[in-house]
Protein backbone atom coordinates (compact mmCIF):
# COMPACT_ATOMS: atom_id res chain seq x y z
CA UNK A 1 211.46 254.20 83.93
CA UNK A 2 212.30 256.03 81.01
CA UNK A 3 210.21 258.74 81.97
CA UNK A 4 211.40 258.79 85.33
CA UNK A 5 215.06 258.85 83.55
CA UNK A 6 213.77 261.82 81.48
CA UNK A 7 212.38 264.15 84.02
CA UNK A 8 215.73 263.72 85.97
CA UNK A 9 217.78 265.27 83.29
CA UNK A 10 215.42 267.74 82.75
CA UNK A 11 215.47 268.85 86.34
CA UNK A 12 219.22 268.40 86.70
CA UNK A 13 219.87 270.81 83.54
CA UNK A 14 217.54 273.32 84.40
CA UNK A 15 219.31 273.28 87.81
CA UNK A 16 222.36 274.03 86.43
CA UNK A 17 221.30 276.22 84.06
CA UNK A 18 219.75 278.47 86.86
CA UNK A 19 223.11 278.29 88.65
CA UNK A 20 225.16 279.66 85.74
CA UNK A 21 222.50 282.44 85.17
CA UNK A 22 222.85 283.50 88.47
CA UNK A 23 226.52 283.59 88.60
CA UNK A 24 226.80 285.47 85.41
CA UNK A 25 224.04 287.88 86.92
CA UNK A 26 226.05 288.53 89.95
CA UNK A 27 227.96 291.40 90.63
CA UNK A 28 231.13 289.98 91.08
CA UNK A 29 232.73 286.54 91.47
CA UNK A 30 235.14 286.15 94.59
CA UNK A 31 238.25 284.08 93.16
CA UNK A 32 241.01 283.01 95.46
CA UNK A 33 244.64 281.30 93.88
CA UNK A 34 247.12 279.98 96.00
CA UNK A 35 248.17 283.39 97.55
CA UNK A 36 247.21 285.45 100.20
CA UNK A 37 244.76 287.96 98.34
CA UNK A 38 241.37 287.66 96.95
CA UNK A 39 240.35 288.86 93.70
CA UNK A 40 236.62 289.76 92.36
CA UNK A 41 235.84 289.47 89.00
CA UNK A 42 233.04 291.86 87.22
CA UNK A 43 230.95 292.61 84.38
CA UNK A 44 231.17 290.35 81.15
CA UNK A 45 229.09 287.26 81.61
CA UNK A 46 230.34 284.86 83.84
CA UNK A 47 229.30 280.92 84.30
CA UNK A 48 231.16 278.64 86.95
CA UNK A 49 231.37 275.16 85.64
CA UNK A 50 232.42 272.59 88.35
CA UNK A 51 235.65 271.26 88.28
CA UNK A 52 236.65 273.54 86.20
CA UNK A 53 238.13 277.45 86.32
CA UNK A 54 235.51 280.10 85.80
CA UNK A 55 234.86 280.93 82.43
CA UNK A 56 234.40 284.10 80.80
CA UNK A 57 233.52 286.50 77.67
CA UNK A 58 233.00 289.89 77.01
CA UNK A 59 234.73 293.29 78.89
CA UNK A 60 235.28 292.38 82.83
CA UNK A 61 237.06 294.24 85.23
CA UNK A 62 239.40 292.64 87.49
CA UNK A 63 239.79 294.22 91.50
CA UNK A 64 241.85 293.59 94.27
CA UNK A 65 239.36 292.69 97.49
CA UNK A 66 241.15 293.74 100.57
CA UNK A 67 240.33 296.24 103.02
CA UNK A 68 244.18 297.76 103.49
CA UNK A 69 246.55 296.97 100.49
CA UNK A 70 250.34 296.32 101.23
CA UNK A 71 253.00 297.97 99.75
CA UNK A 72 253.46 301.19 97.60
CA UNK A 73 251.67 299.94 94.14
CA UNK A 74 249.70 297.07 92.31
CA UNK A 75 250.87 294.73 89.26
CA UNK A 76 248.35 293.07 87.02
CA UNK A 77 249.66 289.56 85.72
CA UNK A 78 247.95 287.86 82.55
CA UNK A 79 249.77 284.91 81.38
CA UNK A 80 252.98 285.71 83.54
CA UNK A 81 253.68 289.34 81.81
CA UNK A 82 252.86 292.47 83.00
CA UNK A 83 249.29 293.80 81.80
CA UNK A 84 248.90 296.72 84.31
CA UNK A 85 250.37 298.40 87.21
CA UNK A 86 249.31 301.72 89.02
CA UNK A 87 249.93 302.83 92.92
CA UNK A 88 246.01 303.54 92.78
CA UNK A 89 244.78 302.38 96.81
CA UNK A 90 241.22 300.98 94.79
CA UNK A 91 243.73 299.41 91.72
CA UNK A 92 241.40 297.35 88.96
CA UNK A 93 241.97 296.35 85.54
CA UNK A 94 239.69 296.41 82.50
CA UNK A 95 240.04 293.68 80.45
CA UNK A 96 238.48 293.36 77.24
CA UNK A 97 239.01 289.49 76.55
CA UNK A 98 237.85 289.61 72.66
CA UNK A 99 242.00 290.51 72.71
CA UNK A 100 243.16 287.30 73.90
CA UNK A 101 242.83 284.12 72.33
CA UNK A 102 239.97 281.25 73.06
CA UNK A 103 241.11 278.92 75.80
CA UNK A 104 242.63 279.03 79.36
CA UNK A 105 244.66 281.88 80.83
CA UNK A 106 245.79 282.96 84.20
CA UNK A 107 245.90 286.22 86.20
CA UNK A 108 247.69 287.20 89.35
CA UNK A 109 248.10 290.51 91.32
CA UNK A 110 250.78 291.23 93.16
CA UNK A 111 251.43 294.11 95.72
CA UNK A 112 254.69 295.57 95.33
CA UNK A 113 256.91 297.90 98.22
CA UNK A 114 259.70 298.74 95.77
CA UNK A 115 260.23 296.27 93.77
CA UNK A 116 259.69 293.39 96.24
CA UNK A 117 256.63 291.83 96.38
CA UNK A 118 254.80 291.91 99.65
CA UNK A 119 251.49 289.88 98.88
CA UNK A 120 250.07 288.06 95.67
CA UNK A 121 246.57 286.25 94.66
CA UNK A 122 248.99 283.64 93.26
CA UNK A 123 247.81 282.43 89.84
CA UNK A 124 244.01 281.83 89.14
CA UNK A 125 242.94 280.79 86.49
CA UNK A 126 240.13 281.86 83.29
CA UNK A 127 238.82 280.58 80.61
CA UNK A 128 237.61 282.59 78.06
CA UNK A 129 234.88 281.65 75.90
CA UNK A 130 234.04 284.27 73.20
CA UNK A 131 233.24 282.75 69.98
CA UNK A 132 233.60 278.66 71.52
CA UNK A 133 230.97 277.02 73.67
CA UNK A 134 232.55 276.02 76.99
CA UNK A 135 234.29 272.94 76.58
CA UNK A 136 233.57 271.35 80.19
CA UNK A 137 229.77 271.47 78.91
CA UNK A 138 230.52 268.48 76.65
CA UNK A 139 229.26 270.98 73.33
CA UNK A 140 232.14 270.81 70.72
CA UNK A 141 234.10 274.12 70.09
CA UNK A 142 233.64 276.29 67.53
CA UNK A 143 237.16 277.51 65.28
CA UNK A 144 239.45 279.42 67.24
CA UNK A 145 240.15 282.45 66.21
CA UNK A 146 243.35 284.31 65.74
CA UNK A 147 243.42 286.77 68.52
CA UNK A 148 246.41 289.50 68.81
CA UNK A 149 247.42 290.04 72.47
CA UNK A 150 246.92 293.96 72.46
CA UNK A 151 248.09 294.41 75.95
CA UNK A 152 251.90 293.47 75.97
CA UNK A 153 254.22 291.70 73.71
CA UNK A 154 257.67 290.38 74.19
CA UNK A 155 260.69 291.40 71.93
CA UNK A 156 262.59 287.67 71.42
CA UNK A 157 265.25 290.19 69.98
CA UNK A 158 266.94 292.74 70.70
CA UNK A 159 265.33 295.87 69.19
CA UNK A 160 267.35 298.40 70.35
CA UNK A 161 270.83 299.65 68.90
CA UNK A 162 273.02 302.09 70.73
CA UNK A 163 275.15 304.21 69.17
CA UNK A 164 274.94 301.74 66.20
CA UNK A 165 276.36 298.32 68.05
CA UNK A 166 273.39 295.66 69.14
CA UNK A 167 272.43 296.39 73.12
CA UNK A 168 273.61 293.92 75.48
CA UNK A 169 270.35 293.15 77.91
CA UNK A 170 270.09 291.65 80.54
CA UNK A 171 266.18 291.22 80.00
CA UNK A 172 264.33 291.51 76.86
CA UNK A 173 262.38 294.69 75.98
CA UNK A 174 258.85 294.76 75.38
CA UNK A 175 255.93 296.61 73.42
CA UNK A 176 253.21 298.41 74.67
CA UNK A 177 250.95 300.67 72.32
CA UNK A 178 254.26 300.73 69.65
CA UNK A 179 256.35 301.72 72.06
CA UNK A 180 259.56 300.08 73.10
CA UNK A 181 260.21 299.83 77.01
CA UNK A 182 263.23 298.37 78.28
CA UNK A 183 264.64 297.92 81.98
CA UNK A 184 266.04 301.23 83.45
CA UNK A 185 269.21 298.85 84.51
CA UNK A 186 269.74 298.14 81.04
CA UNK A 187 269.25 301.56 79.57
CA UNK A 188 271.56 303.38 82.11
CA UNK A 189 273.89 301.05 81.76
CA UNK A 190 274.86 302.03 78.34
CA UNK A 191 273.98 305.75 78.23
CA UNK A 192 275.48 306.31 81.39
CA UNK A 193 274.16 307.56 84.72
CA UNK A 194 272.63 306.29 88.26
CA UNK A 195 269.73 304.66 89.38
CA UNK A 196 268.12 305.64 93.09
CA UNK A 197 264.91 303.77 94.56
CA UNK A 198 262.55 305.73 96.47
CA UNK A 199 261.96 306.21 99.27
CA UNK A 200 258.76 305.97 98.99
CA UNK A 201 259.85 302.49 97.65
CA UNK A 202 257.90 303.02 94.05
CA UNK A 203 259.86 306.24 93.23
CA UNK A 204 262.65 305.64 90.80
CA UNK A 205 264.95 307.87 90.40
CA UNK A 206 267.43 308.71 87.16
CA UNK A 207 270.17 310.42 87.25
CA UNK A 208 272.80 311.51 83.84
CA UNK A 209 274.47 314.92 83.38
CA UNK A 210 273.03 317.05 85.84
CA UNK A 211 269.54 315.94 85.01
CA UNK A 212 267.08 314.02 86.85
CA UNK A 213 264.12 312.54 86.33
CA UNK A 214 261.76 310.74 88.91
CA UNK A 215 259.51 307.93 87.72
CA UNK A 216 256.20 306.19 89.54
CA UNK A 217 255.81 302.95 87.50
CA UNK A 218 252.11 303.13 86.40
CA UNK A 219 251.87 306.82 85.46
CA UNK A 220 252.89 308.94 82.75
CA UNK A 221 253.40 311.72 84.83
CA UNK A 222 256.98 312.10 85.62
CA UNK A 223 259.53 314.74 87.37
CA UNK A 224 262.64 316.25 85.08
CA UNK A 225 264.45 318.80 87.74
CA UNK A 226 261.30 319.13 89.91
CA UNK A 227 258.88 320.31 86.75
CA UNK A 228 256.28 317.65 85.40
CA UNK A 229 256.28 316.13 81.93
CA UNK A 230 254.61 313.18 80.66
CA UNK A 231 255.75 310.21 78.78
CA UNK A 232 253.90 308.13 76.06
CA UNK A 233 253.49 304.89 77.98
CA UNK A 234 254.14 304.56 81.81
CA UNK A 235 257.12 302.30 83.07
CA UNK A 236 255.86 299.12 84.70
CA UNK A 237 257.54 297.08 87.10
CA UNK A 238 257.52 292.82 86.88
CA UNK A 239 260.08 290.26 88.81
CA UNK A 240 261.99 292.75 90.37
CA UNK A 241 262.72 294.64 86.77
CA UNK A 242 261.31 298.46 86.15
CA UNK A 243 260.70 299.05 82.63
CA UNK A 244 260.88 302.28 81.16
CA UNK A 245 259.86 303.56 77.32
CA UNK A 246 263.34 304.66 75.74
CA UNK A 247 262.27 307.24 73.31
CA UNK A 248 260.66 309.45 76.48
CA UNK A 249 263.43 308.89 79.03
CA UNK A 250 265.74 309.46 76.40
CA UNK A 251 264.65 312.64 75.57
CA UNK A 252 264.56 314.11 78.82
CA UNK A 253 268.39 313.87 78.97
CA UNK A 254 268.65 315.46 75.49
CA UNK A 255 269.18 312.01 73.60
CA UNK A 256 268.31 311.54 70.35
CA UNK A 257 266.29 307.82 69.64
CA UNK A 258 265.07 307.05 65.64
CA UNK A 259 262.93 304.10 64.48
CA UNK A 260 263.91 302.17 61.70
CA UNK A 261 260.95 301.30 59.89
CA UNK A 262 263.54 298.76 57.62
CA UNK A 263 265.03 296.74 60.17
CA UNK A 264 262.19 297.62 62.74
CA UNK A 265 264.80 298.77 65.23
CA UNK A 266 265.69 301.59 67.59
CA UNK A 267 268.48 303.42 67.20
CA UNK A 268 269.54 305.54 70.22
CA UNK A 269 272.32 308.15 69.61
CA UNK A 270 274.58 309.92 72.57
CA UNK A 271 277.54 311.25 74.04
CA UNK A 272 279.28 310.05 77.08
């Protein structure tokens, strides 16, 4: 009997253990959240545990699996902000997961026309498992490390100043690669100007002074009286809010922003 008992566990692990090699081996893992979209997971290594989400570590890309995408342009969700969004027709994030912390995340794409949203995956969700041993394996964790999220960070303050008086926001800014980004509501609304979208529906277009700029959220590439320029970070859209990196917008209508390193605020500076 206790043989018997033995060779069952034996068999049953090494079954599972060829399972999870084979679906970190694969190419991709097919995912599907409550939404209408799939989404395929690749590279990294990759083990499916039952009753549980899949679980991952290492650098995996995340892609969109449809043949014809809706809408003008792609947002990546991780943990309900804004990683990622391009108008790319083949749009995939790489996502190096040593930057997030140990534990269970979510992701969601969403296909945008304008700035409403057409079709999502709806929320799936990832562990990731760097440095801990998958806890639905019954093996106790290791530490967890203090990760930085590298990708985007919310501003629980407001950061930027406008001709020296605390801007009134309607949404929080945010940070991406030291840069500050707010919405393009909130930074017209106090320097002055107009706001036109598309068409297409993922052109935005700013207006102050007799200058113009056109912006595609997800490139830096932008249009200042028909010539190109390029900004420092590209503007992003997320819940129906375009966010736009001051110190570059600013500057194409001739206004001056400084950085405080003291109160680690932005000061923008202008004339009506």
């Amino acid at each position: 009997m206790h043989v018997r008992r033995v060779l069952t566990v034996l068999v049953t692990g090494l079954s599972c253990a060829l399972i999870l090699a084979a679906i970190a081996g694969a190419s991709e893992t097919i995912l599907r959240g409550s939404g209408d979209l799939r989404l395929a997971v690749s590279g990294g290594e990759r083990i499916r545990v039952a009753e549980g989400p899949l679980v991952v570590r290492g650098k995996i890309t995340l892609a969109l699996r449809a043949d014809t995408l809706p809408g003008n342009y792609v947002t990546f969700v991780v943990d309900g902000e804004s990683a990622y969004s391009t108008n790319d027709p083949m749009p995939r994030l790489d996502l190096d997961t040593t930057t997030l912390p140990e534990g269970k995340h979510t992701v969601r794409v969403e296909c945008l026309d304008g700035t409403r949203r057409v079709a999502s995956t709806g929320d799936i969700a990832l562990e990731i498992a760097n440095q801990a041993v998958v806890s639905q394996t019954g093996q106790a964790k290791a530490a967890q490390p203090n990760f930085v999220k590298l990708y985007h960070k919310k501003i629980l303050r407001e950061i930027v100043w406008f001709n020296g008086r605390e801007g009134d926001l309607e949404r929080h800014g945010t940070l991406r690669g030291n840069h500050v980004l707010i919405t393009a509501n909130d930074l017209l609304r106090h320097i002055g100007g107009t706001i036109e979208w598309g068409p297409p529906g993922d052109l935005i277009l700013l207006e102050r002074n007799k200058i113009t700029v056109q912006i595609i959220p997800g490139s830096t590439t932008v249009y200042v009286n028909g010539q190109p320029r390029q900004m420092q970070q590209p503007a992003f859209t997320v819940r129906n809010r375009t966010y736009v990196p001051i110190r570059s917008v600013c500057q194409f209508f001739g206004i001056r922003v400084d950085w405080d390193l003291y109160t680690d605020r932005a000061y923008v500076t202008y004339q009506m």
